[in-house]
Protein backbone atom coordinates (compact mmCIF):
# COMPACT_ATOMS: atom_id res chain seq x y z
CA UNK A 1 0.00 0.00 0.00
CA UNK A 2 1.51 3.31 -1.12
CA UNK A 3 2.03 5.89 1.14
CA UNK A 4 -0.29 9.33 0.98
CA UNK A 5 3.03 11.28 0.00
CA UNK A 6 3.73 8.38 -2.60
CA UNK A 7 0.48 9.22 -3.98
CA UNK A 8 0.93 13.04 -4.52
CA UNK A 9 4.65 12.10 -6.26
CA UNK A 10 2.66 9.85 -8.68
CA UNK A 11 0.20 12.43 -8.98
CA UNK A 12 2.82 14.93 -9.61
CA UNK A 13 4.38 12.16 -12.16
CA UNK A 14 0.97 11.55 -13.88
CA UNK A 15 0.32 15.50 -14.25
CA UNK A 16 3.94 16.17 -16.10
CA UNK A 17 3.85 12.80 -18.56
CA UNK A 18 0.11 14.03 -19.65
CA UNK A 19 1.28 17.42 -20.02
CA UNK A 20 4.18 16.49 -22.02
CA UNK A 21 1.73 13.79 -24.41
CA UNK A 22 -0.79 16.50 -24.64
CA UNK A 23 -3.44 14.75 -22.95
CA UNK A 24 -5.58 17.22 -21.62
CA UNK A 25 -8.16 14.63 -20.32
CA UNK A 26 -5.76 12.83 -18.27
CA UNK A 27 -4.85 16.47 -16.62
CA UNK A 28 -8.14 17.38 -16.16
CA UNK A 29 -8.97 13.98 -14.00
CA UNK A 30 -6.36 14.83 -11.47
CA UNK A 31 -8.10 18.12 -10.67
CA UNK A 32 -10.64 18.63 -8.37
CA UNK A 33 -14.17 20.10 -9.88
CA UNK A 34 -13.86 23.06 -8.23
CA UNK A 35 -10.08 23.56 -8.94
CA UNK A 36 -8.54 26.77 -8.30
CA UNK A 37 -5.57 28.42 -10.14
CA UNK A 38 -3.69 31.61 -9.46
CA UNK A 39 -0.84 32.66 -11.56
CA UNK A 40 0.65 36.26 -11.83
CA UNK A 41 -0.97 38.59 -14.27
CA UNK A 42 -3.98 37.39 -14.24
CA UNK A 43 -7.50 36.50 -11.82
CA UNK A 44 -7.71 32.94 -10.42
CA UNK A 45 -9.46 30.73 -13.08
CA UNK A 46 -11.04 26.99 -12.25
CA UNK A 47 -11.43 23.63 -14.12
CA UNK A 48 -13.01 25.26 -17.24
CA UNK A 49 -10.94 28.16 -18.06
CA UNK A 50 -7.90 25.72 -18.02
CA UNK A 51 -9.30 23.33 -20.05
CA UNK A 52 -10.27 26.05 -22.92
CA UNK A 53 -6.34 26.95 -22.70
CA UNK A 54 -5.29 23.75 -22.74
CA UNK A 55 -7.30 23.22 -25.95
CA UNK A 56 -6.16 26.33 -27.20
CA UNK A 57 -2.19 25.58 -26.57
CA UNK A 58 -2.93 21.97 -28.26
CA UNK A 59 -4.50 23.31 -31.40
CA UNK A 60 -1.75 25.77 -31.75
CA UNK A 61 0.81 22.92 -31.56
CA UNK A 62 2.74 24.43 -28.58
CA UNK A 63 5.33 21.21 -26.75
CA UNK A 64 5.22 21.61 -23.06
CA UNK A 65 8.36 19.85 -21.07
CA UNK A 66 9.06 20.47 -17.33
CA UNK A 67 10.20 19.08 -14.52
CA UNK A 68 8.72 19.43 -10.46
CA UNK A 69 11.12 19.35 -7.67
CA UNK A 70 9.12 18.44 -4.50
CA UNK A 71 10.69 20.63 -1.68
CA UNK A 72 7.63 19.77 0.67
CA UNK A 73 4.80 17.73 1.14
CA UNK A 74 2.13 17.48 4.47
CA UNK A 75 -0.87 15.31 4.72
CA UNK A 76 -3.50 16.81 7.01
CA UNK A 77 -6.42 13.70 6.56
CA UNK A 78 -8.25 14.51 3.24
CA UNK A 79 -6.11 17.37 2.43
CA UNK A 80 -2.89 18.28 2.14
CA UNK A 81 -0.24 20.53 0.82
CA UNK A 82 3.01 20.60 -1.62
CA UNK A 83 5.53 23.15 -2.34
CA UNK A 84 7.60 22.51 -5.37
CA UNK A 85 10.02 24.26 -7.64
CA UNK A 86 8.42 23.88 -11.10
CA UNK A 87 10.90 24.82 -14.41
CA UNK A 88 7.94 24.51 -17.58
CA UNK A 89 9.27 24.96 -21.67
CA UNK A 90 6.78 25.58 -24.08
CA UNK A 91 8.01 25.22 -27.57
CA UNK A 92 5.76 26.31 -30.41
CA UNK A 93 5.99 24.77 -33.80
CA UNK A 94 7.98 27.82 -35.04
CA UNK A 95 9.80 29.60 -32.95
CA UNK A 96 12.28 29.95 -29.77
CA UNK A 97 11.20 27.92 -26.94
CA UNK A 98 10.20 29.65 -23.41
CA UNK A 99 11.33 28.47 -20.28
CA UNK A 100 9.53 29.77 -16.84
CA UNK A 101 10.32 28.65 -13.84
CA UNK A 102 9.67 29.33 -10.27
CA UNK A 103 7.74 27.97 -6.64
CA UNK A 104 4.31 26.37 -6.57
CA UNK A 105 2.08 25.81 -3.43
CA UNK A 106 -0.40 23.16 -4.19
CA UNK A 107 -3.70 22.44 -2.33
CA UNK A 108 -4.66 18.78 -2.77
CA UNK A 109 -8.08 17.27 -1.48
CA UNK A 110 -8.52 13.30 -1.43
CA UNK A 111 -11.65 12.67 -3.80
CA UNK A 112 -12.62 8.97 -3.83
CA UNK A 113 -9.14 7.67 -2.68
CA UNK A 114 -7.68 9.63 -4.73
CA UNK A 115 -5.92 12.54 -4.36
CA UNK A 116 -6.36 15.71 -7.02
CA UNK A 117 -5.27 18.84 -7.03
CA UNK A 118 -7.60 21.41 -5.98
CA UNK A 119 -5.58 24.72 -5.56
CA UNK A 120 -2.35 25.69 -7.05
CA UNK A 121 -0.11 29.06 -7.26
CA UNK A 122 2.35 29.38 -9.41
CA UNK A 123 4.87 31.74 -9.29
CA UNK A 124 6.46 30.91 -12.42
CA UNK A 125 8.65 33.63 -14.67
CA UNK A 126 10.53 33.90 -17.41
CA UNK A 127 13.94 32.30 -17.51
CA UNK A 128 16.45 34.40 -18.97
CA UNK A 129 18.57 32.91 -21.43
CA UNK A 130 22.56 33.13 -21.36
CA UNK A 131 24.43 35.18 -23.28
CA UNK A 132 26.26 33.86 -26.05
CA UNK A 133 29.75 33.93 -26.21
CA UNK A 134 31.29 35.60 -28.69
């Protein structure tokens, strides 16, 4: 029997190998209904406004690669929290690729035996990219 914090690492695994495929669906099960996400620049936006940009990134053929570095994770019964260094690129079809990167606080709310996320901030910004050498 796995562990509650084994769970929320295969969560977190699950999340970035459907990102990467583009499967939207698969995302969109490990979220809560009532999923909450707040990212600078922007109000907080649920389940439906990420799905729309999810469909809207897929149809214009962007790549998404990352990586999540759990620093923390505490299980409080049905709910429970993760922070997390999170480094996302998003490459279009044409074009330079964009790397942002920065910490995440995740809210995560067992559903059914499962856990899902059900609030995340992101404080994820632009990584600048070296200088070449001349």
């Amino acid at each position: 029997m796995r562990s509650d914090e084994d769970a929320i690492r295969q969560l977190v695994t699950a999340w970035m190998t459907a990102t990467k495929a583009g499967d939207t669906r698969a995302v969109l099960e490990l979220m809560t209904d009532d999923a909450v996400f707040l990212v600078p620049g922007r109000p907080p936006f649920g389940k439906a406004a990420f799905a729309q940009a999810a469909q809207t990134q897929s149809a214009s053929a962007l790549q998404f690669d990352g990586r999540s570095e759990i620093e923390e994770i505490q299980v409080h019964g049905d709910w429970a929290f993760m922070r997390s260094h999170l480094t996302v690129t998003a490459t279009p079809r044409e074009g330079d690729a964009v790397t942002r990167a920065g910490h995440t606080l995740t809210i995560l709310r067992r559903e059914d035996g499962r856990w899902k996320l059900a609030r995340d901030a992101n404080l994820l910004v632009p990584v600048a990219k070296p200088a070449d050498a001349a």
